[in-house]
Protein backbone atom coordinates (compact mmCIF):
# COMPACT_ATOMS: atom_id res chain seq x y z
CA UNK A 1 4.18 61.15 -32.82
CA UNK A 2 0.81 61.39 -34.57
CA UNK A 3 -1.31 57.67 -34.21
CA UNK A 4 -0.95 55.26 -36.64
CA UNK A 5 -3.74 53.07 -38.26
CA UNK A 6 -3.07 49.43 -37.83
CA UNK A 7 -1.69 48.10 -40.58
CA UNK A 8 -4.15 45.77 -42.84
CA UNK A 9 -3.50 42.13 -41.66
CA UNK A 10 -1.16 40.82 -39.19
CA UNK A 11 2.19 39.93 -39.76
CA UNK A 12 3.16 36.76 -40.28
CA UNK A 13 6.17 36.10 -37.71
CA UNK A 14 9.43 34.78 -38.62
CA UNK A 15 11.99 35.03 -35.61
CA UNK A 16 14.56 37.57 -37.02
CA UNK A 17 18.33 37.27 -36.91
CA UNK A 18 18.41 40.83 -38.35
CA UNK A 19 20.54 43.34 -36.04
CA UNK A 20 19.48 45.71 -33.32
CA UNK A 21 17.20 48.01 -34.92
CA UNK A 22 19.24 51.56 -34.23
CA UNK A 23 17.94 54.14 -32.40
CA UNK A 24 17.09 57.55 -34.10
CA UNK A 25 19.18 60.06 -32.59
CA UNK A 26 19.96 64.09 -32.98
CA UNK A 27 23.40 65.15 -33.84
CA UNK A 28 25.78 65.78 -30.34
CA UNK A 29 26.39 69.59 -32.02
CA UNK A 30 22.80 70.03 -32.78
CA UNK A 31 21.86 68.50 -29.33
CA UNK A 32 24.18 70.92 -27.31
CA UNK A 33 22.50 73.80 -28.58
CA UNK A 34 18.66 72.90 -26.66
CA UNK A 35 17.24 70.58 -23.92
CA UNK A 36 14.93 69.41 -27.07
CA UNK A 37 15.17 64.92 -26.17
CA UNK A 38 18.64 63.55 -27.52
CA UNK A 39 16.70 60.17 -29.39
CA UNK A 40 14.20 59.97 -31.36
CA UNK A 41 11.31 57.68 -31.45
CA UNK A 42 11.29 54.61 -33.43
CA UNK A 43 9.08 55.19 -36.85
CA UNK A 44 5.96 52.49 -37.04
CA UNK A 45 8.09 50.30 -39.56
CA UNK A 46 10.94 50.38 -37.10
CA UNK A 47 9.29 49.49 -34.18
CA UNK A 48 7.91 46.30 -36.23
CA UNK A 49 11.58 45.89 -37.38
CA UNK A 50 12.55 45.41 -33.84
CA UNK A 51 9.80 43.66 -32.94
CA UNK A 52 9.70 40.51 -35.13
CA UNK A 53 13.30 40.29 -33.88
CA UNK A 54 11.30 39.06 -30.85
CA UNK A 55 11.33 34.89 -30.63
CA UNK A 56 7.98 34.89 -28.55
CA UNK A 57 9.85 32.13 -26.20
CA UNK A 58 7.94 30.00 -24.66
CA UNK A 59 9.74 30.84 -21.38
CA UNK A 60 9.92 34.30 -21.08
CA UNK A 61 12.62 34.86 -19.45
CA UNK A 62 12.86 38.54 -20.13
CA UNK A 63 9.15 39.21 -17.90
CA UNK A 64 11.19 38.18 -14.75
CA UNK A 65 13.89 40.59 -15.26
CA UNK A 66 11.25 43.06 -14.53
CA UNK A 67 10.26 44.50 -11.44
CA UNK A 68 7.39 45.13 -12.38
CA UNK A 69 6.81 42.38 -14.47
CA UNK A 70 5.47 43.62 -17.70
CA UNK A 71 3.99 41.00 -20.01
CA UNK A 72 6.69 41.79 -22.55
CA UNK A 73 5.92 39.15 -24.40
CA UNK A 74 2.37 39.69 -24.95
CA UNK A 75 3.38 43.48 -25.43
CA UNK A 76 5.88 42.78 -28.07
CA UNK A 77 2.92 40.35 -29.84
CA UNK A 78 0.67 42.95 -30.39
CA UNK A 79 3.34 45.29 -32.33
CA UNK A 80 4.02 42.54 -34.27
CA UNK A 81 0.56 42.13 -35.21
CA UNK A 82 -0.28 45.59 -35.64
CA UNK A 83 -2.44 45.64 -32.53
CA UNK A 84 -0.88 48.93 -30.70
CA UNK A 85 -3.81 50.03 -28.63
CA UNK A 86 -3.97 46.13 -27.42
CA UNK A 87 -0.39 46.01 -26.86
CA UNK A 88 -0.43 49.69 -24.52
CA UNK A 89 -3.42 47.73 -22.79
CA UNK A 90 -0.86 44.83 -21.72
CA UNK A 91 2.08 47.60 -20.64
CA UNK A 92 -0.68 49.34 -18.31
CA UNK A 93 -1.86 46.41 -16.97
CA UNK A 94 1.43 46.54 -14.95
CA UNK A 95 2.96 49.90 -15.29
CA UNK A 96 0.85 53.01 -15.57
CA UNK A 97 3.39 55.03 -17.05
CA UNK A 98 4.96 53.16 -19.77
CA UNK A 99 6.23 56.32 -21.45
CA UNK A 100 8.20 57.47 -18.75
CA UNK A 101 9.74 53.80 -17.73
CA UNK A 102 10.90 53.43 -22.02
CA UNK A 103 13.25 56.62 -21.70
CA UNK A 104 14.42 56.31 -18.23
CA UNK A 105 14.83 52.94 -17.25
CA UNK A 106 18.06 50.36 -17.24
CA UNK A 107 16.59 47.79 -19.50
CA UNK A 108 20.09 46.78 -20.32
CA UNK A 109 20.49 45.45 -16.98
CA UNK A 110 17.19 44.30 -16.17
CA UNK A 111 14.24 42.46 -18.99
CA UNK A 112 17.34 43.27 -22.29
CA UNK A 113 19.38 41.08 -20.32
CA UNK A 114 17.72 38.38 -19.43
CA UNK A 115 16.47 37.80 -22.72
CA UNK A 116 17.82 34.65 -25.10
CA UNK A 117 18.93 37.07 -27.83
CA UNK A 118 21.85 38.56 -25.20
CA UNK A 119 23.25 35.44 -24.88
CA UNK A 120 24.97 34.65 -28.12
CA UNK A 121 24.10 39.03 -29.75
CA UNK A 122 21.98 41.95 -29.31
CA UNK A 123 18.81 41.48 -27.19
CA UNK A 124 15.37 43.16 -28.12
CA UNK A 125 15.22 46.70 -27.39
CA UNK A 126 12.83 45.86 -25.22
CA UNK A 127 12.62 49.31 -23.89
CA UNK A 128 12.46 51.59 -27.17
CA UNK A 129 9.60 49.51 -28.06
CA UNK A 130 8.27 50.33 -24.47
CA UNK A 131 9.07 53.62 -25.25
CA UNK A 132 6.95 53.62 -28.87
CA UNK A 133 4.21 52.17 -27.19
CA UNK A 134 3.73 54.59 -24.58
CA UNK A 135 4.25 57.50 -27.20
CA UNK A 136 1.55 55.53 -29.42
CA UNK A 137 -0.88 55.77 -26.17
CA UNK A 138 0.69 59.60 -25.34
CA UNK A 139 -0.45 61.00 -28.98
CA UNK A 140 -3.87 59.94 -29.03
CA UNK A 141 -6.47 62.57 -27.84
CA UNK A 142 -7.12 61.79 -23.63
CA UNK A 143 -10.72 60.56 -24.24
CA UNK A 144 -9.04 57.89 -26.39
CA UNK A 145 -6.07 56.81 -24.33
CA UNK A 146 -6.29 53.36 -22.87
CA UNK A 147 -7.47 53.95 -19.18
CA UNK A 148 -6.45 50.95 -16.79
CA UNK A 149 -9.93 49.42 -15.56
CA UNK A 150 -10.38 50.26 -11.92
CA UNK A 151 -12.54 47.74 -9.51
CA UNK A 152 -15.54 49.12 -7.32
CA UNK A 153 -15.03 51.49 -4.50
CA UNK A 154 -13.46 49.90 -1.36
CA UNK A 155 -15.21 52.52 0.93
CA UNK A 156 -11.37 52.78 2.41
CA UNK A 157 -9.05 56.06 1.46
CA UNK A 158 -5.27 55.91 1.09
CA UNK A 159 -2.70 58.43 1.44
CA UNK A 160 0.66 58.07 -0.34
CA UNK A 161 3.38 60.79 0.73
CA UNK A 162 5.47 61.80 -2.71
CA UNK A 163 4.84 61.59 -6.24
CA UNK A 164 8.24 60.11 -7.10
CA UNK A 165 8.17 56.99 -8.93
CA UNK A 166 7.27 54.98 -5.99
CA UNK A 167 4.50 56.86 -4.54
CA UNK A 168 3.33 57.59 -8.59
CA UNK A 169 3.16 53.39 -8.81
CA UNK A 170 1.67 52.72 -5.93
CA UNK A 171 -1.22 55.26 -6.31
CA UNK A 172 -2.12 54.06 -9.39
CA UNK A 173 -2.35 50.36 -8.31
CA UNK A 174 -4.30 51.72 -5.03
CA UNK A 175 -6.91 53.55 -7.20
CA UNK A 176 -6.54 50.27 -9.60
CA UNK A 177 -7.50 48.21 -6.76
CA UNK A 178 -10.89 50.36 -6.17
CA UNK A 179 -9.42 52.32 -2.88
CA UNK A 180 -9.75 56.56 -2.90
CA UNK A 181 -6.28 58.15 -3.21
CA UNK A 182 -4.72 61.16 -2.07
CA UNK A 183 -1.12 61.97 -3.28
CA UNK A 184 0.91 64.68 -0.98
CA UNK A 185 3.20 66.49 -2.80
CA UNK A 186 5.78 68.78 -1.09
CA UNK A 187 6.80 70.39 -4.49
CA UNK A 188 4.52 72.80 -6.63
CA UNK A 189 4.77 70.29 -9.55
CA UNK A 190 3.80 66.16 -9.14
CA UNK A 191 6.54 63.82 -10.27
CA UNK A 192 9.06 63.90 -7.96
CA UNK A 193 12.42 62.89 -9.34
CA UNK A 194 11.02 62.07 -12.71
CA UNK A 195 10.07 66.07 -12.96
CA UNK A 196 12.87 67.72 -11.07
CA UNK A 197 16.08 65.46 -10.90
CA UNK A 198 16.15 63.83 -14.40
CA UNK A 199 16.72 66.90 -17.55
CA UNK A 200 13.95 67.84 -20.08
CA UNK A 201 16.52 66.12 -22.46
CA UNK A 202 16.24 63.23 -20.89
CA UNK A 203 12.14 62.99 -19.88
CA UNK A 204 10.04 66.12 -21.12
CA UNK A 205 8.04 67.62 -18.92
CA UNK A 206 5.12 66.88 -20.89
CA UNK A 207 5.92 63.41 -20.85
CA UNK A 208 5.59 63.26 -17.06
CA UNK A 209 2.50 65.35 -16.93
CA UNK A 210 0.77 63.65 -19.44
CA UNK A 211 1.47 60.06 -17.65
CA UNK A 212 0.68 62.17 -14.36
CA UNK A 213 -2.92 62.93 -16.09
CA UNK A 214 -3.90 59.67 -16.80
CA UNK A 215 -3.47 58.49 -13.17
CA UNK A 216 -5.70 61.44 -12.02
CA UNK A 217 -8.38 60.68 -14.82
CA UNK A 218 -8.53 57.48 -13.34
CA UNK A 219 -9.45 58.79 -9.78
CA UNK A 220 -6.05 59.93 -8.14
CA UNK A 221 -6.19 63.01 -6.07
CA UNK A 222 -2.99 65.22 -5.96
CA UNK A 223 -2.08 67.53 -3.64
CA UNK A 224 1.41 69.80 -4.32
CA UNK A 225 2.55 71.72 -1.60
CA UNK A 226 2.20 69.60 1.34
CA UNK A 227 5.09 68.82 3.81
CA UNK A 228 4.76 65.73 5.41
CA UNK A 229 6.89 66.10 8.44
CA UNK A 230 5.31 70.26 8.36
CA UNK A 231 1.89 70.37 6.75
CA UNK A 232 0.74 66.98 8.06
CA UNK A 233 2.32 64.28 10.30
CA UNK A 234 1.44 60.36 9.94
CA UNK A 235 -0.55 60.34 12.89
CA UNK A 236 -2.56 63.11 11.60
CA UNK A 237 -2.80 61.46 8.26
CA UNK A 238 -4.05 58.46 10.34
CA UNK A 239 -6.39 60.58 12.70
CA UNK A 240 -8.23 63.96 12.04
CA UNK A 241 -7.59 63.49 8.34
CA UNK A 242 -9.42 59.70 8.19
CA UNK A 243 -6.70 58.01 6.20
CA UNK A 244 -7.03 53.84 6.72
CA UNK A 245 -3.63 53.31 5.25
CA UNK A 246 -0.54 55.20 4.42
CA UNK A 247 2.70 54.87 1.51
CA UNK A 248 5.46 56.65 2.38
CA UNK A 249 7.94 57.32 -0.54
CA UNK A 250 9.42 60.63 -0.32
CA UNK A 251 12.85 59.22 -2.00
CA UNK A 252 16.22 60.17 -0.27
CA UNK A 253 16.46 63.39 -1.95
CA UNK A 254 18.67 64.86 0.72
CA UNK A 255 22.32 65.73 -0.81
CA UNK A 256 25.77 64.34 0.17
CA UNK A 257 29.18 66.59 0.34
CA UNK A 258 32.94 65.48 0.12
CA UNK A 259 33.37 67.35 3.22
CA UNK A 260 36.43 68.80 2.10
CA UNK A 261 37.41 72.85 2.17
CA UNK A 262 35.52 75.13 -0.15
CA UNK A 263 32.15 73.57 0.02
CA UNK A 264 30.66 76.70 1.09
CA UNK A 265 31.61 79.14 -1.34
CA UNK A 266 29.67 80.67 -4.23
CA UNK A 267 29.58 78.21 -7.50
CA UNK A 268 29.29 74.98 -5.36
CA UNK A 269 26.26 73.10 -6.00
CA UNK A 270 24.91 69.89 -5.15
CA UNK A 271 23.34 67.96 -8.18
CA UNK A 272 20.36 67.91 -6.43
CA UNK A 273 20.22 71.63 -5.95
CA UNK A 274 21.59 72.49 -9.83
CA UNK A 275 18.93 70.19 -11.64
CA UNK A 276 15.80 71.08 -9.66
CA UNK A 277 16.45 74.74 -10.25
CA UNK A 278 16.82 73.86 -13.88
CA UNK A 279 13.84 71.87 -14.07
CA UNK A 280 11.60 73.23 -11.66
CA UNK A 281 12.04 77.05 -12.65
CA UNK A 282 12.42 75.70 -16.00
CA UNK A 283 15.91 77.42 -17.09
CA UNK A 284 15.89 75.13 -19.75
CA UNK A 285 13.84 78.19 -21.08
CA UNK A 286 16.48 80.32 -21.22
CA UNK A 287 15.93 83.44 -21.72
CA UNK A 288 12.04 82.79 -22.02
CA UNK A 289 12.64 81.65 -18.20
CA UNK A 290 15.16 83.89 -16.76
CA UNK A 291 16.16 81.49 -13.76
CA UNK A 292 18.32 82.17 -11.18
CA UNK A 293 20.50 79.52 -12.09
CA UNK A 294 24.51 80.24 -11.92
CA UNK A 295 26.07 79.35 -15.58
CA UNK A 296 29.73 78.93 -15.02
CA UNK A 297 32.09 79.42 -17.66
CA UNK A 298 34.42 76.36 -16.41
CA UNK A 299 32.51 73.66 -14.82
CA UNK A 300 33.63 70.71 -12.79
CA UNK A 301 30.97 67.97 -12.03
CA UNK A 302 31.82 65.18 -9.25
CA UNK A 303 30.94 61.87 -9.73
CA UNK A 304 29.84 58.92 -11.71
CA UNK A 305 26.81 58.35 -11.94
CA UNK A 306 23.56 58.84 -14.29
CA UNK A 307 23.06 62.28 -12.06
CA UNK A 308 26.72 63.44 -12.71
CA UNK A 309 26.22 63.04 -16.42
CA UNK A 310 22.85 64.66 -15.91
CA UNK A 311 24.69 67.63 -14.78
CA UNK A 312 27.44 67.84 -16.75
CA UNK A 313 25.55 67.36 -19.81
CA UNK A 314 22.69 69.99 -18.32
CA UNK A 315 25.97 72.92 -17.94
CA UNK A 316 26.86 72.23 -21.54
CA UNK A 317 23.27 72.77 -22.14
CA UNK A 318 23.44 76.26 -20.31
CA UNK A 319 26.15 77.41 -22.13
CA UNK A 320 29.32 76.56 -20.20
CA UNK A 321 32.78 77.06 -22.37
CA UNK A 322 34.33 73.75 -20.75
CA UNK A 323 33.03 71.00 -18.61
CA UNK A 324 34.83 68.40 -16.88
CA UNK A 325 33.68 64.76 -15.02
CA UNK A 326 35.96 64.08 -12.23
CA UNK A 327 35.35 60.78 -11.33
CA UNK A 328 37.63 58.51 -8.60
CA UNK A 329 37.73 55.60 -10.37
CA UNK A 330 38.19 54.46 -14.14
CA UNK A 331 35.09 54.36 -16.82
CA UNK A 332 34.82 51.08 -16.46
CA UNK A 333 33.41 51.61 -12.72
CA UNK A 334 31.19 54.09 -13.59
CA UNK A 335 27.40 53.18 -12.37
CA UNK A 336 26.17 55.77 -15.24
CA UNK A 337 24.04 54.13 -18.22
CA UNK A 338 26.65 53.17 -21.11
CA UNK A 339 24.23 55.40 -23.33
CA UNK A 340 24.71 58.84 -21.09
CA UNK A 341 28.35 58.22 -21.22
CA UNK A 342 28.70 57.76 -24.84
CA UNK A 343 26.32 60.60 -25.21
CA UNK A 344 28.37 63.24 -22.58
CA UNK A 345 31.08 62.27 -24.22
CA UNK A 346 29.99 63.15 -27.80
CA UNK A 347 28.55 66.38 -26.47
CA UNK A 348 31.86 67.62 -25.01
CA UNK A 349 32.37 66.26 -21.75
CA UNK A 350 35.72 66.00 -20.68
CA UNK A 351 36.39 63.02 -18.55
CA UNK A 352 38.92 63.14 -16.11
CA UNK A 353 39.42 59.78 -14.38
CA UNK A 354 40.99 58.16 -11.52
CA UNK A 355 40.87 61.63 -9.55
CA UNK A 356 39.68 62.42 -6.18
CA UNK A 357 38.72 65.96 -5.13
CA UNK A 358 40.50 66.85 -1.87
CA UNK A 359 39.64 70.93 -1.96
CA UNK A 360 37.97 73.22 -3.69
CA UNK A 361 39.71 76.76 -3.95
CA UNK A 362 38.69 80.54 -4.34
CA UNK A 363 39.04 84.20 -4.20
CA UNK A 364 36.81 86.70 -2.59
CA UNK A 365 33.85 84.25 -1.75
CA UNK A 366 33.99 82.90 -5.44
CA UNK A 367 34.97 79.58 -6.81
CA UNK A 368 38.25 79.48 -8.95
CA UNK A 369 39.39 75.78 -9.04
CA UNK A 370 39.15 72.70 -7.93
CA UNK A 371 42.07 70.69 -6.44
CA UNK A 372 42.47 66.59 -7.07
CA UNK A 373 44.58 63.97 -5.98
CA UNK A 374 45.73 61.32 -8.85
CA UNK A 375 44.59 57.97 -7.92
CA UNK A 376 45.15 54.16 -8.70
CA UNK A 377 43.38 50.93 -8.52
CA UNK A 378 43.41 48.57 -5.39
CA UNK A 379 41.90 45.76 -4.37
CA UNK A 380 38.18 45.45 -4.61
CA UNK A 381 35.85 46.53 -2.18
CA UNK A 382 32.78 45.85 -0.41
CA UNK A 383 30.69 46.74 -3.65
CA UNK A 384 33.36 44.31 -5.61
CA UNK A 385 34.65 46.78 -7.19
CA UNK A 386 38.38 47.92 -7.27
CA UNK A 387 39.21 50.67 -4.52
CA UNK A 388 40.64 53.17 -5.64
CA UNK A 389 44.09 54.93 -3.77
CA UNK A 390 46.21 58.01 -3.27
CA UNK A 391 49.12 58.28 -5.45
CA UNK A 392 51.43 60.58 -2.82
CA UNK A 393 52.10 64.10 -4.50
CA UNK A 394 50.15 64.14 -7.31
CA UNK A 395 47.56 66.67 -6.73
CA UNK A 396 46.92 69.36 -9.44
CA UNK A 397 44.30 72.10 -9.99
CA UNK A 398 41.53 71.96 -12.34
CA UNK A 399 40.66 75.85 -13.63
CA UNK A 400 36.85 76.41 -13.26
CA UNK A 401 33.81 78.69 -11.46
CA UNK A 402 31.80 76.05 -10.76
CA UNK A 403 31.54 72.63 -9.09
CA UNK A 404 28.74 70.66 -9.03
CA UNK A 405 28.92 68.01 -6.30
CA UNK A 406 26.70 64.03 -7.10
CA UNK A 407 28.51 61.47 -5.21
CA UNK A 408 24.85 60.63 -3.66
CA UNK A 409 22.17 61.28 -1.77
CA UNK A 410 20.35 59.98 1.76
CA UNK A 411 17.14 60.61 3.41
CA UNK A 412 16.08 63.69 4.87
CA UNK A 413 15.39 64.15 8.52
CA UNK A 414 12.10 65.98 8.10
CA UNK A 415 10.73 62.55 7.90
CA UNK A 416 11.62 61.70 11.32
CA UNK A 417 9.39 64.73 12.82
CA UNK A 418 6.91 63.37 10.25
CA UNK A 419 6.27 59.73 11.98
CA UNK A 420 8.76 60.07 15.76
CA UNK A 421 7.42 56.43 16.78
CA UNK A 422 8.43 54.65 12.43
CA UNK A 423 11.31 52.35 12.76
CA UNK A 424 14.45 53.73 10.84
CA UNK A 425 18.10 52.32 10.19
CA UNK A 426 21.00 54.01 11.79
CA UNK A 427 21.35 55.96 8.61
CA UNK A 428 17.68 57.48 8.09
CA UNK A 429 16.15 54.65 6.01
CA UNK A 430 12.61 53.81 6.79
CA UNK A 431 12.79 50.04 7.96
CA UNK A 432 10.57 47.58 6.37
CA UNK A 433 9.48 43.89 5.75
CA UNK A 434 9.48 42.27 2.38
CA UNK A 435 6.44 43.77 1.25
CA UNK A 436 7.11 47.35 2.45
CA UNK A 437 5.33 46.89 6.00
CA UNK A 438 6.65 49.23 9.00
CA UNK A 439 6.36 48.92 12.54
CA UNK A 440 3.22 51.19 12.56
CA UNK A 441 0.00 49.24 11.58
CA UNK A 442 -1.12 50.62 8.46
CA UNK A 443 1.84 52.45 7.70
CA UNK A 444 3.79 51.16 4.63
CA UNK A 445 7.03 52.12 2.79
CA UNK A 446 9.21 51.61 -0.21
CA UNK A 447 11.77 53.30 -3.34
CA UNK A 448 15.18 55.03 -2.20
CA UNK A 449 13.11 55.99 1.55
CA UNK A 450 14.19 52.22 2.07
CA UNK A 451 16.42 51.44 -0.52
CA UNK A 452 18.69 54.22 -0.78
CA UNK A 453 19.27 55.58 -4.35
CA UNK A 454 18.23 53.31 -6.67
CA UNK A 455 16.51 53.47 -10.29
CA UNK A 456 13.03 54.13 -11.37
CA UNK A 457 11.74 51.16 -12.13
CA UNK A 458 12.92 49.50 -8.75
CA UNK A 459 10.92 52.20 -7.01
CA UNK A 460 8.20 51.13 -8.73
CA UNK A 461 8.32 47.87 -8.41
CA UNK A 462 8.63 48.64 -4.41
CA UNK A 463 4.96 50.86 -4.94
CA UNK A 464 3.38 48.44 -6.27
CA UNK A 465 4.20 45.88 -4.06
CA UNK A 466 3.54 47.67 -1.29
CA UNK A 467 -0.02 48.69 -3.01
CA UNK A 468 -0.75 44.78 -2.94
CA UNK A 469 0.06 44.12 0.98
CA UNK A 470 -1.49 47.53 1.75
CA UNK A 471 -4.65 45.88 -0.48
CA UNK A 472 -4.75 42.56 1.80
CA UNK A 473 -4.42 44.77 5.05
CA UNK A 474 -7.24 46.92 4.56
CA UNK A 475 -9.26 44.05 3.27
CA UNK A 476 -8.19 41.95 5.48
CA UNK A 477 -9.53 43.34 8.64
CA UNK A 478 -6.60 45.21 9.67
């Protein structure tokens, strides 16, 4: 999206009781077709549209639904008023990647729904206009992108292990905050999940990298490459290397099975292992990238949430004939974003619910189906929602080559060799206090390394947070 010149004046503003403004979206048969993004920006007179839908509340209530706690308010003000380059000021005042957080993150359950609109209609898309903001900021030339102000040296250096969305938010608060920052990477590429679990169609590449560049302009150092647990460990961080402080958030990236027979033969993936080949070795080239990517003919994804869609939606993308969501409870369970369902759905998905996979099956080392027990509602459980149960003898096959398993993920083990003496939970979780603080002075945490899976935004609200105590600590005296 090319910049647009303020337009003469400012806009008078008169609470609208207009609808939603819709979003601009590409056709589910086009769509199918390329990893090009699904939606569309918002044109300059749409984004205003939206805007002056906004009632400028005296109570904001929509800024606390953050975690990061955006000014949207102020943010929203500025479109209003034609002010863009003021308004991308505001975003990056508490979110250096604005961009990113408009396409990815669950506004609907976060600042949309705390705002007064929701309560009797549609909120504010408060995150398309996000979103246009952060595109506004993305097409200008880098010399002329707004560059959060960063405070005089410290004198002390940080490390922060993984470039995930935690370890991305933290840095750039650290380097905000006037301390030297070094980023360890164990991928080639920065970004973490935002560049190798979530699909080009979803974030482009050049999205990331271009939010990536801006923290690096501003003084972040990024190493790719670098195993903490292999290449480094925290002490060494701590020691020979002259780190005063260290971030850990290196996500829970590690994949979960069903543990049921057939896991090990050829076509079974993990989502973890089927979207970073596609994104890292960039088989969304196809051909131009000849990946070594397996592209079933019949695929059967497992699971429910935003990476199951990712995944099924990602096979159609590769050229699969038929792909199918098995999923244990109803739609109405599902933790995946209303939008990705509607959108899987459109593009072909077929959704078979209330099913539970119990083995998969195969000939000669080779995936040929996938066998599921039918399954009804219970009672709720822990999570409060309805457990689901066995209906005796109603198993059936599901014809495919492929299955791709994303009930979940946990944290990997490699970062208990990294740090033998860090306090972690039974189940591999580094253990924290409120502001991210382990049991080793200096030594901080936060995102899914603490949380467990968990979205974007809430792993960035953990970096930054962590960015602040690690601030006072240093400062502090330590």
């Amino acid at each position: 999206m090319p910049p647009v010149e303020p337009s003469a004046g400012k806009a008078r503003h008169k609470p609208s009781r207009v609808p939603r403004t819709p979003m601009p979206e590409r056709s589910a048969s086009e769509r199918r077709e390329d990893f090009d993004e699904v939606t569309l920006v918002y044109t300059e007179e749409q984004a205003r549209t939206e805007a002056a839908r906004c009632l400028q509340c005296k109570n904001a209530t929509c800024i606390a639904g953050c975690p990061v706690n955006i000014d949207i308010k102020a943010f929203i003000r500025h479109i209003i008023d034609g002010d863009y380059a003021d308004g991308v000021a505001v975003l990056k005042e508490r979110n250096a990647l604005p961009a990113m957080c408009g396409r990815v993150c669950p506004q609907e359950e976060q600042c949309e729904i705390a705002c007064v609109l929701a309560k009797k209609g549609e909120p504010v898309a408060i995150g398309r206009l996000e979103r246009w903001l952060g595109d506004y900021d993305l097409a200008c030339k880098l010399e002329e992108r707004c560059v959060p102000q960063v405070a005089p040296a410290s004198g002390f250096r940080c490390a922060v292990v993984g470039s995930g969305p935690a370890g991305l938010a933290c840095a750039g608060e650290l380097v905000r905050l006037g301390h030297s920052v070094t980023v360890f990477e164990s991928l080639h590429a920065p970004g973490g999940v935002l560049t190798y679990g979530i699909p080009e169609f979803r974030l482009p590449k050049a999205v990331v990298g271009a939010e990536i560049d801006m923290l690096v302009r501003m003084g972040v150092e990024i190493v790719t490459d670098a195993v903490i647990g292999a290449t480094y460990s925290l002490d060494e961080l701590m020691g020979e290397e002259g780190f005063d402080a260290v971030f850990v958030g290196s996500g829970a990236g590690l994949p979960m099975f069903l543990g049921i027979p057939g896991e090990n033969l050829n076509g079974v993936y993990s989502a973890n292992e089927f979207l970073t080949r596609v994104n890292l070795m960039r088989a969304y080239e196809f051909p131009a990238a000849d990946t070594p990517v397996w592209r079933g003919r019949k695929v059967a994804v497992v699971g429910g949430g935003n990476v199951a869609m990712d995944a099924a939606r990602t096979a159609v993308r590769l050229g699969a004939e038929e792909v199918f969501l098995v999923y244990r409870r109803t739609e109405d369970e599902m933790p995946a974003r209303h939008e990705e369902v509607v959108h899987a759905r459109e593009e072909g998905v077929e959704f078979k619910m209330l099913c539970s996979p119990v083995e998969i099956t195969g000939r000669e080392g080779f995936v040929t189906g996938l066998v599921a027990s039918r399954m009804e509602l219970g009672e709720p459980d822990e999570s409060g929602r309805r457990a689901p149960v066995c209906v005796m003898g109603s198993d059936f096959e599901i014809d495919c080559d492929t299955v791709i398993i994303a009930v979940g993920t946990r944290a990997n083990p490699l970062l208990a060799k990294a740090a033998p003496d860090l306090e972690l939970s039974s189940r591999g979780y580094v253990l924290t206090d409120e502001e991210g603080g382990t049991n080793l002075p200096g030594v901080f945490a936060g995102g899914d390394i603490v949380t467990g899976s968990a979205t974007v935004i809430l792993a960035m609200g953990a970096g930054k947070k962590s960015a602040g105590a690690m601030d006072r600590w240093l400062r502090e005296g330590r």
